[in-house]
N, C-alpha and C. Protein backbone atom coordinates (compact mmCIF):
# COMPACT_ATOMS: atom_id res chain seq x y z
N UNK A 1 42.84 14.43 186.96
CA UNK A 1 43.05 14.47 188.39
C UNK A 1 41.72 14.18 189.06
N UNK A 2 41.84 13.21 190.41
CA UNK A 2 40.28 13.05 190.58
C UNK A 2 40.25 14.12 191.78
N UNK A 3 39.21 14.33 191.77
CA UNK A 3 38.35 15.24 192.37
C UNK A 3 37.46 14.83 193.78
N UNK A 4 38.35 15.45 194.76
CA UNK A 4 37.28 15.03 196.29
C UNK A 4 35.65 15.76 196.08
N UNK A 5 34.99 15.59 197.58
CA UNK A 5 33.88 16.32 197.20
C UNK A 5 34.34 17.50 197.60
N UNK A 6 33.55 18.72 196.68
CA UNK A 6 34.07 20.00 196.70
C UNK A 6 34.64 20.05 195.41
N UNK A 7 35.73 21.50 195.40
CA UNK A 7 36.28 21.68 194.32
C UNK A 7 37.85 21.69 194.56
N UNK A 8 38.46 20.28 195.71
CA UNK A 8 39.71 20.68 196.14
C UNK A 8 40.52 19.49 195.78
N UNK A 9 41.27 19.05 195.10
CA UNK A 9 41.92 18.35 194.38
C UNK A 9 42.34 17.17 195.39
N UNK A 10 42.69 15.81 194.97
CA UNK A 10 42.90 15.43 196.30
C UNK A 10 44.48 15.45 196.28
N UNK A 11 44.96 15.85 195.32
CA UNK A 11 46.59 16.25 195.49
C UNK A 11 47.39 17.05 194.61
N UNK A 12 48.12 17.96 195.14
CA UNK A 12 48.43 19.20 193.97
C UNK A 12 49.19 18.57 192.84
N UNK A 13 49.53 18.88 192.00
CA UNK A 13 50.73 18.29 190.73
C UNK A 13 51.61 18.34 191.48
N UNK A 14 52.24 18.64 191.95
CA UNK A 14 54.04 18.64 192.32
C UNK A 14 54.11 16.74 193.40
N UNK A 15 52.57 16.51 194.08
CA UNK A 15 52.50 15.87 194.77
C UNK A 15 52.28 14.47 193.76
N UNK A 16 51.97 14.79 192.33
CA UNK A 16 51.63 13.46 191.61
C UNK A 16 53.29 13.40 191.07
N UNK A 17 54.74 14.07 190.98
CA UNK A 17 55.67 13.66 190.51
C UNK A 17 56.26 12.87 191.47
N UNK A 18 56.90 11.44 190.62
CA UNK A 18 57.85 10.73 191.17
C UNK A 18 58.72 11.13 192.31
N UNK A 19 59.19 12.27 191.64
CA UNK A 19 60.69 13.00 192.99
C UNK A 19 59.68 14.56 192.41
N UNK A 20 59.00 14.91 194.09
CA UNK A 20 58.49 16.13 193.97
C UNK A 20 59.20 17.39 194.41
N UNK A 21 60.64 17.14 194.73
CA UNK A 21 61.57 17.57 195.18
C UNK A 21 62.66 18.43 193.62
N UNK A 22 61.92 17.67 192.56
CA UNK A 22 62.36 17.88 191.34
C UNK A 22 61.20 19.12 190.82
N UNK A 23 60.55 19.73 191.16
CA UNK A 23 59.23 20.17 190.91
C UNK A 23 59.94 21.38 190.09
N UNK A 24 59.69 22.16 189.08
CA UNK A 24 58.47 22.11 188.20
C UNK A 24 59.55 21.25 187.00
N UNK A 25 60.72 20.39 186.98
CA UNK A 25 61.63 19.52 186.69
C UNK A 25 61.34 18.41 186.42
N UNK A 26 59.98 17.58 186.44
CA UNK A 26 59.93 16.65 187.06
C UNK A 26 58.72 15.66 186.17
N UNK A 27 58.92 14.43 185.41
CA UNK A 27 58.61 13.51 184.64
C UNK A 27 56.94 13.47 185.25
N UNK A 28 55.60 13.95 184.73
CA UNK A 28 54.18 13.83 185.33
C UNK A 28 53.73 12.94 183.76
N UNK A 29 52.92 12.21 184.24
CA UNK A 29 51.88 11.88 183.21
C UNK A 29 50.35 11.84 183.16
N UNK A 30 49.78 12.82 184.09
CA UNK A 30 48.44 13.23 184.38
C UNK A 30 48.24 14.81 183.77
N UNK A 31 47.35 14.62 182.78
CA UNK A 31 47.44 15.79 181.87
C UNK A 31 47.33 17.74 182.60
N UNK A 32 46.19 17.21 183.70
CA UNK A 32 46.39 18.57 184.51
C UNK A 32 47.20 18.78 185.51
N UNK A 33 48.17 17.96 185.62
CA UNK A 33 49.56 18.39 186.16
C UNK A 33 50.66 18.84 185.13
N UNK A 34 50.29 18.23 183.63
CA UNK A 34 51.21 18.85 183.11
C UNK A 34 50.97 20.08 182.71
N UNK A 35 49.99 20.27 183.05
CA UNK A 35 49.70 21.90 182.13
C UNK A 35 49.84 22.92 183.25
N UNK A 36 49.95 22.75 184.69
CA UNK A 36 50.11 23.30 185.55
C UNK A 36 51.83 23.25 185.66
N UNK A 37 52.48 22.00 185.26
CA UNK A 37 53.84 22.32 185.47
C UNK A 37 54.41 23.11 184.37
N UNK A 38 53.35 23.31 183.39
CA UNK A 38 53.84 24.19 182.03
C UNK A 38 53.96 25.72 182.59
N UNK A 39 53.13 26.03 183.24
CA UNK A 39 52.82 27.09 184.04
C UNK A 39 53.76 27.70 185.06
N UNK A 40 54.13 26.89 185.67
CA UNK A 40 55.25 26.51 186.99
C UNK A 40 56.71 26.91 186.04
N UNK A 41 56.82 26.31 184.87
CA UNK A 41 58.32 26.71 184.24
C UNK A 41 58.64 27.47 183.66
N UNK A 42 57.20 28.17 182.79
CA UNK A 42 56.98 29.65 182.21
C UNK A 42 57.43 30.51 183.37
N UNK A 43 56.94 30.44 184.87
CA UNK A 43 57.09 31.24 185.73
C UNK A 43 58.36 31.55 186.45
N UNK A 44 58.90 30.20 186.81
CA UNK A 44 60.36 29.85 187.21
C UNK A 44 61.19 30.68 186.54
N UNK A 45 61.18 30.69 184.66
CA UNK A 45 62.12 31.28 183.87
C UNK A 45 62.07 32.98 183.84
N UNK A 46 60.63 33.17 183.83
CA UNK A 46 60.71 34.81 184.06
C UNK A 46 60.88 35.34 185.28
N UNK A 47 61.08 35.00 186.23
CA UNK A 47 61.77 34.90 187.47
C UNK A 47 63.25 34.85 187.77
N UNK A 48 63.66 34.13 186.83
CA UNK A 48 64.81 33.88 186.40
C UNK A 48 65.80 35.13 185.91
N UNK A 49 64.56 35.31 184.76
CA UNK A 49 65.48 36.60 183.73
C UNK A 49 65.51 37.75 184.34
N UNK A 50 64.14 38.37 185.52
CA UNK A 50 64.07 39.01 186.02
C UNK A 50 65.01 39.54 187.64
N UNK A 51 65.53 37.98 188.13
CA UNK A 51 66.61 38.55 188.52
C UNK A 51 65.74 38.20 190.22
N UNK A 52 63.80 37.72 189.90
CA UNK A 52 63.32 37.81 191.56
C UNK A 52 63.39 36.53 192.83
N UNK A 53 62.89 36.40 192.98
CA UNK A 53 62.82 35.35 194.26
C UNK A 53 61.66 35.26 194.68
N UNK A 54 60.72 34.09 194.98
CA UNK A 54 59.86 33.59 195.39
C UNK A 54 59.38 34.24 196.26
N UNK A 55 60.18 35.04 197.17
CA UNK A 55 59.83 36.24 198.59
C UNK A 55 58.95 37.29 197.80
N UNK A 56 59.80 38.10 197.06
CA UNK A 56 59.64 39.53 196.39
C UNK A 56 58.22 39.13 195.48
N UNK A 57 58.46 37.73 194.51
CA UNK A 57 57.11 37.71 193.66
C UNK A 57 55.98 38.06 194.71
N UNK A 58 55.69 36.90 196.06
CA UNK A 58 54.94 37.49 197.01
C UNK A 58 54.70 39.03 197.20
N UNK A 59 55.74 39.59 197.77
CA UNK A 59 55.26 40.75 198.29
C UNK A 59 54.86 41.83 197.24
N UNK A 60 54.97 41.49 195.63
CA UNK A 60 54.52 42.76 195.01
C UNK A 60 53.59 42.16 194.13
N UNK A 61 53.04 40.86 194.37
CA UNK A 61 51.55 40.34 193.86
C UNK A 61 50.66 40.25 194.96
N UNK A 62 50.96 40.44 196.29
CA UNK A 62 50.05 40.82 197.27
C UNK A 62 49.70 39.07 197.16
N UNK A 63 50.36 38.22 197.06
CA UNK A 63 49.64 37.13 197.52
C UNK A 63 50.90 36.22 198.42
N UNK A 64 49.89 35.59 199.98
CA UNK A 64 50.20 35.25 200.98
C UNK A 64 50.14 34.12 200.98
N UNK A 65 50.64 33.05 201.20
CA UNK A 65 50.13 31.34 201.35
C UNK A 65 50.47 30.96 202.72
N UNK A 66 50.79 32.43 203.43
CA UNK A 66 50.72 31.67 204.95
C UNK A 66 49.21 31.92 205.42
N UNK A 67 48.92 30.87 206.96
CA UNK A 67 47.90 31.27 207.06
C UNK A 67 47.76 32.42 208.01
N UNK A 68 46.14 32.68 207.83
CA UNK A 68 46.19 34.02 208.47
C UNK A 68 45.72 33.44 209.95
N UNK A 69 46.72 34.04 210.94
CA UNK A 69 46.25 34.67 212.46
C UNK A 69 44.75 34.36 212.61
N UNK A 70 44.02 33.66 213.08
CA UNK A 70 42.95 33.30 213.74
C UNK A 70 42.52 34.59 214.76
């Protein structure tokens, strides 16, 4: 993946698949997207078995991806 200046990618994996709409589903051939979508489907599935939702993982890993209030 190339690298802007800094340490900020210039596009996440889900953004290098064909149909990113297919995400973590989805045909990549850039090696650190695949190891990140390896990641993404490990997670999806224990999520899965566990019964949670993308909301709840949030609120009981304490992590936010909205931004914060200025």
């Amino acid at each position: 993946m190339q690298l802007t200046e800094g340490d900020e990618p210039a596009a996440g994996p889900r953004e290098l698949a064909a149909d990113p709409e297919a995400w973590p589903n989805c045909q990549l051939t850039e090696p650190g997207a695949t190891a990140v979508q390896d990641v993404a489907r490990g997670l999806v599935g224990a999520m899965a078995e566990q019964g949670l939702s993308l909301r709840r993982v949030a609120d009981v890993s304490g992590v936010n991806r909205q931004p914060s209030p200025t």
